[in-house]
PDB file of N, CA and C in Angstrom:
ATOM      1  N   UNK A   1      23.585   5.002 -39.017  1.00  0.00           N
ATOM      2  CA  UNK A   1      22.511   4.118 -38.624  1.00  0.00           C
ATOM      3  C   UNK A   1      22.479   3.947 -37.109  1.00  0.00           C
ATOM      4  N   UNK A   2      23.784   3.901 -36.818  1.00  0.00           N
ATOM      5  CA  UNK A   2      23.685   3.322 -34.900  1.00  0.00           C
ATOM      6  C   UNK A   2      24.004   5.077 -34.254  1.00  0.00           C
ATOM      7  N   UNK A   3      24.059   6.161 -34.921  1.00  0.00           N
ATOM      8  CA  UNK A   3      23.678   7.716 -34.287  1.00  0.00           C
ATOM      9  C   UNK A   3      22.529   7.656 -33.292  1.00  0.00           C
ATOM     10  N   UNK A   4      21.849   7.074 -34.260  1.00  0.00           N
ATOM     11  CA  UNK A   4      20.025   7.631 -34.049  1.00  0.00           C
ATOM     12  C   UNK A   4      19.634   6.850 -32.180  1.00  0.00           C
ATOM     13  N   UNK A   5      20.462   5.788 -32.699  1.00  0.00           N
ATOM     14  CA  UNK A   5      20.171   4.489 -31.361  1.00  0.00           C
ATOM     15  C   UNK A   5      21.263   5.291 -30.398  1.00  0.00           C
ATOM     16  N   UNK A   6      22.758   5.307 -30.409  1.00  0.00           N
ATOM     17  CA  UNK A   6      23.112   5.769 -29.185  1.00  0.00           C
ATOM     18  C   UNK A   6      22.626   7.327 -28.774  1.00  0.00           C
ATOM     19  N   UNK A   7      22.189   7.775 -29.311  1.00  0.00           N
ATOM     20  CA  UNK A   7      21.723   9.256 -28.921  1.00  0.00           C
ATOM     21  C   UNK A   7      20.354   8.989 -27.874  1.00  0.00           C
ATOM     22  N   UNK A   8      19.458   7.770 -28.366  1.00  0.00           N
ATOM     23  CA  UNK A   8      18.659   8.032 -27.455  1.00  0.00           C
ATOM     24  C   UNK A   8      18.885   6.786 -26.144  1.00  0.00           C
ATOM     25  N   UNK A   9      19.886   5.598 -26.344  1.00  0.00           N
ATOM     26  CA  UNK A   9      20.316   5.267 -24.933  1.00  0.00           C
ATOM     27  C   UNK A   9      21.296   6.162 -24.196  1.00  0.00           C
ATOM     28  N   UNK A  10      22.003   6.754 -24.625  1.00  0.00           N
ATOM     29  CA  UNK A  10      22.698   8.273 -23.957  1.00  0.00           C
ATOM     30  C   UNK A  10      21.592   9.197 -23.332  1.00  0.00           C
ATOM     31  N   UNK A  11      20.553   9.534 -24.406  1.00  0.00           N
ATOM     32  CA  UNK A  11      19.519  10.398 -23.469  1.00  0.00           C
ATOM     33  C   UNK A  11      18.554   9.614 -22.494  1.00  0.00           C
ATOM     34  N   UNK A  12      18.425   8.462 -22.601  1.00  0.00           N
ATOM     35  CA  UNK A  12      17.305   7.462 -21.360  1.00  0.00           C
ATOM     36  C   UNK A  12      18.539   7.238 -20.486  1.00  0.00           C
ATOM     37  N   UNK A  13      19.770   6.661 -20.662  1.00  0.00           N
ATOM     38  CA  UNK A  13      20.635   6.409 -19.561  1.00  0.00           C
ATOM     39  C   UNK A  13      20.926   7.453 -18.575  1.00  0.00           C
ATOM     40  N   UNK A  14      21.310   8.993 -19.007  1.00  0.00           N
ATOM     41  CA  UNK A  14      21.235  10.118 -18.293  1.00  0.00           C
ATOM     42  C   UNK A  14      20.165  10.559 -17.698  1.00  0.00           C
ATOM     43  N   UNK A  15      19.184  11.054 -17.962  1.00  0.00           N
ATOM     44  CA  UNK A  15      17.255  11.045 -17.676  1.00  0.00           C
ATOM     45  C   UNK A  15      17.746   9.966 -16.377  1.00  0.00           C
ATOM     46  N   UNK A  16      18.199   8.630 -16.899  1.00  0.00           N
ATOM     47  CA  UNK A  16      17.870   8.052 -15.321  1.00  0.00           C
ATOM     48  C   UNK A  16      18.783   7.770 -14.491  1.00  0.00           C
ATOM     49  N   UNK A  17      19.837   8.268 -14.864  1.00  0.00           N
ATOM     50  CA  UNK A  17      20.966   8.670 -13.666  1.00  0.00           C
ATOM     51  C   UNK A  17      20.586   9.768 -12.726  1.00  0.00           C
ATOM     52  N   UNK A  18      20.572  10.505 -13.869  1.00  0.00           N
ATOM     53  CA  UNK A  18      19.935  12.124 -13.038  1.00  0.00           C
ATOM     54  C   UNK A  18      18.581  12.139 -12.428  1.00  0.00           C
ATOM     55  N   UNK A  19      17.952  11.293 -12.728  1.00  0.00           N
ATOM     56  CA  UNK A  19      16.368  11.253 -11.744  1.00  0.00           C
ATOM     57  C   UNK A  19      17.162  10.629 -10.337  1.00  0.00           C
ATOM     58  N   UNK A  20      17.554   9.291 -10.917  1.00  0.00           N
ATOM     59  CA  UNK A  20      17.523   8.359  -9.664  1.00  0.00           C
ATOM     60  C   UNK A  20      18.814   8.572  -8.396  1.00  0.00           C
ATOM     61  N   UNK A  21      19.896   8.880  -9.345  1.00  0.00           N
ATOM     62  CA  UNK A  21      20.915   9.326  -8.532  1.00  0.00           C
ATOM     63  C   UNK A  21      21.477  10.836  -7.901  1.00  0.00           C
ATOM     64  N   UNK A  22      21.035  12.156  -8.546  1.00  0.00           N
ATOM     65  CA  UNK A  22      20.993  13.010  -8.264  1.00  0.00           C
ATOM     66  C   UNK A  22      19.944  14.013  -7.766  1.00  0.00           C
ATOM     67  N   UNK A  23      19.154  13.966  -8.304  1.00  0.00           N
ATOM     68  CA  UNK A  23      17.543  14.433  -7.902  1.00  0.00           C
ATOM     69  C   UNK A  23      17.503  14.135  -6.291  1.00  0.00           C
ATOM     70  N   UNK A  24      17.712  12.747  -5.817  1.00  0.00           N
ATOM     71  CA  UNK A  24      16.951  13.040  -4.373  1.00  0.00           C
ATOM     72  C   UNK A  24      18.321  14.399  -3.551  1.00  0.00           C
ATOM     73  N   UNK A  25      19.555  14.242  -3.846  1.00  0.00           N
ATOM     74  CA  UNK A  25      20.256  15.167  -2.640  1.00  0.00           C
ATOM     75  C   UNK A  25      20.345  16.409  -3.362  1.00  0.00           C
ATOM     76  N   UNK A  26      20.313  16.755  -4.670  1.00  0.00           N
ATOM     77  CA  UNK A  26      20.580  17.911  -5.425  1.00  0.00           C
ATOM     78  C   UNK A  26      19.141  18.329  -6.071  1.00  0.00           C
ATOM     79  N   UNK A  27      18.372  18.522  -5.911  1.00  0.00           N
ATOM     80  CA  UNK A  27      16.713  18.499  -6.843  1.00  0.00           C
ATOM     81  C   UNK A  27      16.890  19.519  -7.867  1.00  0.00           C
ATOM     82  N   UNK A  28      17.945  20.835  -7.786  1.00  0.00           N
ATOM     83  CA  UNK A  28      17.800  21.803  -8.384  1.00  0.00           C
ATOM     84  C   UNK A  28      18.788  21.053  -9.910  1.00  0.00           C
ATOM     85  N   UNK A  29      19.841  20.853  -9.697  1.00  0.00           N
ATOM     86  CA  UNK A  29      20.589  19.978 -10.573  1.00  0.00           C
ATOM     87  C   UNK A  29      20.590  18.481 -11.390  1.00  0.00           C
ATOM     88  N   UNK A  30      19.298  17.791 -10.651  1.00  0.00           N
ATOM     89  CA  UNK A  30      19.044  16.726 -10.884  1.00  0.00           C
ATOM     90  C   UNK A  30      17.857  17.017 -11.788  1.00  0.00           C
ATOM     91  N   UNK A  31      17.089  17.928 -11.903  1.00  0.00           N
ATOM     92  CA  UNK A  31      15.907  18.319 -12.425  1.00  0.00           C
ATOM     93  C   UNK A  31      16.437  18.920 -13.643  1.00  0.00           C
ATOM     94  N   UNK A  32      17.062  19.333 -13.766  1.00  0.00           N
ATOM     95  CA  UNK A  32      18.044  20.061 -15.013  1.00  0.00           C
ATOM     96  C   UNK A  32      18.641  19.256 -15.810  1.00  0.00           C
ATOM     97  N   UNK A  33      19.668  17.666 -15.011  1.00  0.00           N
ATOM     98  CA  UNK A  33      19.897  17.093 -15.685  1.00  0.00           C
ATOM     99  C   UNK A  33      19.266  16.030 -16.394  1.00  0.00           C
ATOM    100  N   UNK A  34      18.045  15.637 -15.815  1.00  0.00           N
ATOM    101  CA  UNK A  34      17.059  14.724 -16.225  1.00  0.00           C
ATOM    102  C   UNK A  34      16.709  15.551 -17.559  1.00  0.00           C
ATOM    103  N   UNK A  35      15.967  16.943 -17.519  1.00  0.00           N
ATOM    104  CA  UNK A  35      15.303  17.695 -19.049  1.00  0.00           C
ATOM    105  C   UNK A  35      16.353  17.613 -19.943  1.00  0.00           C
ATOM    106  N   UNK A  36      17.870  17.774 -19.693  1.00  0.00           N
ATOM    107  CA  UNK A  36      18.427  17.649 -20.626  1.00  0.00           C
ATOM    108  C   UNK A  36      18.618  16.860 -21.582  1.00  0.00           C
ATOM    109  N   UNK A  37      18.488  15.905 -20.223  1.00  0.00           N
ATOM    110  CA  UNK A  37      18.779  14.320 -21.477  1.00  0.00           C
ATOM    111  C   UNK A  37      17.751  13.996 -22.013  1.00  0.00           C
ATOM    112  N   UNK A  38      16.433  14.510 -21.428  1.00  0.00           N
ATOM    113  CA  UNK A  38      15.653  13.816 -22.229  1.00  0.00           C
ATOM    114  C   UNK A  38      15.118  14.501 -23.730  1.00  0.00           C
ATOM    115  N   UNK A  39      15.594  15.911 -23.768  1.00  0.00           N
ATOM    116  CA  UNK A  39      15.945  16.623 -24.775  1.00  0.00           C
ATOM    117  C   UNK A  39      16.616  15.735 -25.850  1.00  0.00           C
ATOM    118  N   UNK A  40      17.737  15.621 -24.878  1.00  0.00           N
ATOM    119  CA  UNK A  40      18.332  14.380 -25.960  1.00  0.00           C
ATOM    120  C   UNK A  40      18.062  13.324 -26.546  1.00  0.00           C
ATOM    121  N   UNK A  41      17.513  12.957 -26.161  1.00  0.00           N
ATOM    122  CA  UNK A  41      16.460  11.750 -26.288  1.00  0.00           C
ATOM    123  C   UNK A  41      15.926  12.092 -27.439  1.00  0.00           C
ATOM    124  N   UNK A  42      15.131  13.091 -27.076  1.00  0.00           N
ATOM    125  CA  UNK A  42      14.242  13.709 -28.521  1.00  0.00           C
ATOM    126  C   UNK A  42      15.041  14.020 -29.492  1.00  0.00           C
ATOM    127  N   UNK A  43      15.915  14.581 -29.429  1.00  0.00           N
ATOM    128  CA  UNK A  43      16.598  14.828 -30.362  1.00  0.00           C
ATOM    129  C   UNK A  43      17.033  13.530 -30.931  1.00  0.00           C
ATOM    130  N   UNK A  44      17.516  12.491 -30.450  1.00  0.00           N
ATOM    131  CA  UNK A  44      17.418  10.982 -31.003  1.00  0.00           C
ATOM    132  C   UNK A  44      16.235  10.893 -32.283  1.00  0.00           C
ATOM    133  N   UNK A  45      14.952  10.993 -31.610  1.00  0.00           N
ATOM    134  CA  UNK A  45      13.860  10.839 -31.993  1.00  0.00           C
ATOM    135  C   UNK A  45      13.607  11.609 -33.477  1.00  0.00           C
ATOM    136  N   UNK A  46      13.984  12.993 -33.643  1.00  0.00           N
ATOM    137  CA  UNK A  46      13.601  13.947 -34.746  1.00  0.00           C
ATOM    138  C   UNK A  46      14.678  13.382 -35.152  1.00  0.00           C
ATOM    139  N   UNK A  47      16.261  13.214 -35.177  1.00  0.00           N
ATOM    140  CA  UNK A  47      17.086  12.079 -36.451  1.00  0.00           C
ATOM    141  C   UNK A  47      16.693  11.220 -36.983  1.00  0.00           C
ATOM    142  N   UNK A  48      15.691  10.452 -35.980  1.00  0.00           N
ATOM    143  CA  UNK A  48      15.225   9.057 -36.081  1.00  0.00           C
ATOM    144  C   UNK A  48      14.262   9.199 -37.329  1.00  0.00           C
ATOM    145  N   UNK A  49      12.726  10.097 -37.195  1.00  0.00           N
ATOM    146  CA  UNK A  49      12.055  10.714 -37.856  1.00  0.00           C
ATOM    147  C   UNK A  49      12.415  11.287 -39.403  1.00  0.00           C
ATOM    148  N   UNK A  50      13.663  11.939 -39.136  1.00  0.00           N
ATOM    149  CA  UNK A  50      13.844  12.800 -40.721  1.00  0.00           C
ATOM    150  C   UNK A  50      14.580  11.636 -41.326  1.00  0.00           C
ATOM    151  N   UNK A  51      15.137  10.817 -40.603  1.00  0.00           N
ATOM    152  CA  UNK A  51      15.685  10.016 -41.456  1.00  0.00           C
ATOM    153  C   UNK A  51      15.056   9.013 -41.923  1.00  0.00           C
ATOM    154  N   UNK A  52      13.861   8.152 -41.598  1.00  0.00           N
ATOM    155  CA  UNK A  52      13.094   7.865 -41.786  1.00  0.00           C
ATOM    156  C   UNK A  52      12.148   8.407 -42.991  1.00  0.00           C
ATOM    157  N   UNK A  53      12.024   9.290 -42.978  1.00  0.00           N
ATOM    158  CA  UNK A  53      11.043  10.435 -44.068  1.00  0.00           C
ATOM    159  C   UNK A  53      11.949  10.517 -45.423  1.00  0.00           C
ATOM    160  N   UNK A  54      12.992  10.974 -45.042  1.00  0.00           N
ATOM    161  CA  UNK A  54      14.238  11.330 -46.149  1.00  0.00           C
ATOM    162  C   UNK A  54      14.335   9.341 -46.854  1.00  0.00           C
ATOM    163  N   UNK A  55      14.511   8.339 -46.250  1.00  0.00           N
ATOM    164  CA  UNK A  55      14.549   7.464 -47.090  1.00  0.00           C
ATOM    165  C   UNK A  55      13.694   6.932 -47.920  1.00  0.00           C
ATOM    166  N   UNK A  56      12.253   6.936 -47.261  1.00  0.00           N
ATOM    167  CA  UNK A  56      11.016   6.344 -47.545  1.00  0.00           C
ATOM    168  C   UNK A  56      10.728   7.370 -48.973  1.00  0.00           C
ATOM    169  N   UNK A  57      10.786   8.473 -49.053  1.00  0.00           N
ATOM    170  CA  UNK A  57      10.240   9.017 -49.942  1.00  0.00           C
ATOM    171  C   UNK A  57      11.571   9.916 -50.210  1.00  0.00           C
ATOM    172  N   UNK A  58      11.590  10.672 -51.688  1.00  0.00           N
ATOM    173  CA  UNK A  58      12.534  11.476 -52.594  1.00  0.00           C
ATOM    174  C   UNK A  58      12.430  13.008 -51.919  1.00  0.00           C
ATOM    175  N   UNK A  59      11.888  13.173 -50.912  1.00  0.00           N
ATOM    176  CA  UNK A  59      12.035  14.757 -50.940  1.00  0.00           C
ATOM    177  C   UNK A  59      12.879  14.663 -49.452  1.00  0.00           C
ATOM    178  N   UNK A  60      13.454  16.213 -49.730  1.00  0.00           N
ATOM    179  CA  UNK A  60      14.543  16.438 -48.463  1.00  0.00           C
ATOM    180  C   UNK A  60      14.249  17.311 -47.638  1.00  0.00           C
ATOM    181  N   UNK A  61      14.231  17.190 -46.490  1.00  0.00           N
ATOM    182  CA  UNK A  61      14.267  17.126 -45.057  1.00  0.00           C
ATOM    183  C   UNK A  61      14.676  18.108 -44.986  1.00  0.00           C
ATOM    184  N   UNK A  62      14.145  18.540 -43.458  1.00  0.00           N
ATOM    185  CA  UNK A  62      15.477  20.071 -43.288  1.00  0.00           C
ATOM    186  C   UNK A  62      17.113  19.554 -42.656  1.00  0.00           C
ATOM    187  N   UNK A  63      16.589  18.108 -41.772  1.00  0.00           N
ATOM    188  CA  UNK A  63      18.384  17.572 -41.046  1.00  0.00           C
ATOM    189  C   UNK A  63      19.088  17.469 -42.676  1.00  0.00           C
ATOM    190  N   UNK A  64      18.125  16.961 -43.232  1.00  0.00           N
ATOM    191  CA  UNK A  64      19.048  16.895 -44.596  1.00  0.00           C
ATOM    192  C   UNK A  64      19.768  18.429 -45.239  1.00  0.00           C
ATOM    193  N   UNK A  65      19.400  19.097 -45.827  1.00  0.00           N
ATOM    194  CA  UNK A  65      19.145  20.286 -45.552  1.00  0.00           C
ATOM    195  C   UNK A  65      20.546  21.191 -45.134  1.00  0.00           C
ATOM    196  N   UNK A  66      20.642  20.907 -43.795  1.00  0.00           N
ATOM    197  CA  UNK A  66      21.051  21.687 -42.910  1.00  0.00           C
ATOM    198  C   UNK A  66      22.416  21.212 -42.865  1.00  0.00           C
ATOM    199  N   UNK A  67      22.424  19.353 -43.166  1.00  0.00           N
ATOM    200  CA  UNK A  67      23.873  18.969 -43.421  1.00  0.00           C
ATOM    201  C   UNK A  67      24.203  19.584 -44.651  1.00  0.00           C
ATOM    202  N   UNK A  68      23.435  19.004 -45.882  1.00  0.00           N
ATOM    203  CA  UNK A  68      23.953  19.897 -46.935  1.00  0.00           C
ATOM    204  C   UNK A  68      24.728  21.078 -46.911  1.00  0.00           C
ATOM    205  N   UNK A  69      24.236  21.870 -46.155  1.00  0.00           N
ATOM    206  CA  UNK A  69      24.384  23.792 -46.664  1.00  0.00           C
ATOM    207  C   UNK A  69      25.331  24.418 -46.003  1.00  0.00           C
ATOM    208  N   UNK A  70      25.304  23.456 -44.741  1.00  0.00           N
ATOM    209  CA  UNK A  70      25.749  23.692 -43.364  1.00  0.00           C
ATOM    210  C   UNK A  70      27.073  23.598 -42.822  1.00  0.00           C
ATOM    211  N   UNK A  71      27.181  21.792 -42.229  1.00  0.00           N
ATOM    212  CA  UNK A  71      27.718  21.167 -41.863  1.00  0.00           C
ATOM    213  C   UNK A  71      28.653  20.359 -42.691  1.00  0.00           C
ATOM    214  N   UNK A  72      28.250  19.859 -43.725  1.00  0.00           N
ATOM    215  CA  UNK A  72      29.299  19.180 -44.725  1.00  0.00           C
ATOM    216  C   UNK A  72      30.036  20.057 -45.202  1.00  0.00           C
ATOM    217  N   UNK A  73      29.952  21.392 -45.698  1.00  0.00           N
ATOM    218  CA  UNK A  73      31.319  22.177 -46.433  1.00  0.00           C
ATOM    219  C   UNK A  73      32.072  22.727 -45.337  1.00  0.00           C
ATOM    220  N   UNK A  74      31.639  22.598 -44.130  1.00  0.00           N
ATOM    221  CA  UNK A  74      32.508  23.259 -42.566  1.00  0.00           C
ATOM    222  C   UNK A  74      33.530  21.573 -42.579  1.00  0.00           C
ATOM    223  N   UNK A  75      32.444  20.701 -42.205  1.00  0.00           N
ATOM    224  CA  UNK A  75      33.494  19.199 -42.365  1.00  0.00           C
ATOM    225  C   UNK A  75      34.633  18.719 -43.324  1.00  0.00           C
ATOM    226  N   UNK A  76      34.464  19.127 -44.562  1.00  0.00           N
ATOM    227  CA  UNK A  76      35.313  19.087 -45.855  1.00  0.00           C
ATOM    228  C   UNK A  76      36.117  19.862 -46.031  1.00  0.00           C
ATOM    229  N   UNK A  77      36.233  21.170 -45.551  1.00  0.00           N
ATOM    230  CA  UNK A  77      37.239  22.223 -45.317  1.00  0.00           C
ATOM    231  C   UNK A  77      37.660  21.729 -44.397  1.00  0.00           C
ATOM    232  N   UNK A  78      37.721  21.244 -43.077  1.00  0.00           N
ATOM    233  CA  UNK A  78      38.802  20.846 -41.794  1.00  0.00           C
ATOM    234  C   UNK A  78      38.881  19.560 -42.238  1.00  0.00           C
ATOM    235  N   UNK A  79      38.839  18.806 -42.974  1.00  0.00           N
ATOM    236  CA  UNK A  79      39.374  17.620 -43.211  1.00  0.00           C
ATOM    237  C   UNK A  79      40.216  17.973 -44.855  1.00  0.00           C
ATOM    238  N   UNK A  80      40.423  18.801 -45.661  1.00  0.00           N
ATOM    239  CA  UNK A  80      41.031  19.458 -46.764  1.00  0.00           C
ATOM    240  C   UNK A  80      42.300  20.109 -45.759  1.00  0.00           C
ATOM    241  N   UNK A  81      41.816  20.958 -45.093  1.00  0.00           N
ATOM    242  CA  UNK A  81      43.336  21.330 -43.832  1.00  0.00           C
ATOM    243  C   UNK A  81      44.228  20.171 -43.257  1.00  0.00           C
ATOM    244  N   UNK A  82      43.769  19.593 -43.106  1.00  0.00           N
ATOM    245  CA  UNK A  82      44.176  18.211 -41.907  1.00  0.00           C
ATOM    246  C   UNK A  82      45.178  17.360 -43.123  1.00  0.00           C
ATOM    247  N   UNK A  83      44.630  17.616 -44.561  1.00  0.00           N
ATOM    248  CA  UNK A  83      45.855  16.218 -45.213  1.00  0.00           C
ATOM    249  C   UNK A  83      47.168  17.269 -45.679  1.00  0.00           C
TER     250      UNK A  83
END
């Protein structure tokens, strides 16, 4: 639940570090790091979105999806190693 939220104060806090504090002496690096974060940001946003979609209604998502098929049997195997 609190993913969705720090992903996008992580991506607005960076966006405005990197505008305000790097951009004026570095422009090439500050311009790079601003798109990134605000990438991130978005990416906040499409969690925010599928998860949203995925609760409201019974059908599944591709983030859903993608944990399924993906990410959860990679997570469950290194945590099956680990005990």
């Amino acid at each position: 639940m609190y993913l969705r939220l720090i992903i996008q104060l992580v991506g607005g806090a960076g966006a405005l570090f990197s505008f305000g504090s790097i951009w004026p002496y570095y422009p090439a690096i500050g311009s790079v790091g601003t798109l990134v974060a605000l990438f991130v940001a978005g990416l906040g946003w499409v969690v925010s979105i599928d998860d949203a979609i995925e609760h409201a209604t019974a059908l599944p998502t591709p983030l859903d999806e993608l944990w399924k098929r993906i990410v959860y049997p990679v997570v469950a195997q290194i945590e099956e190693q680990s005990r």
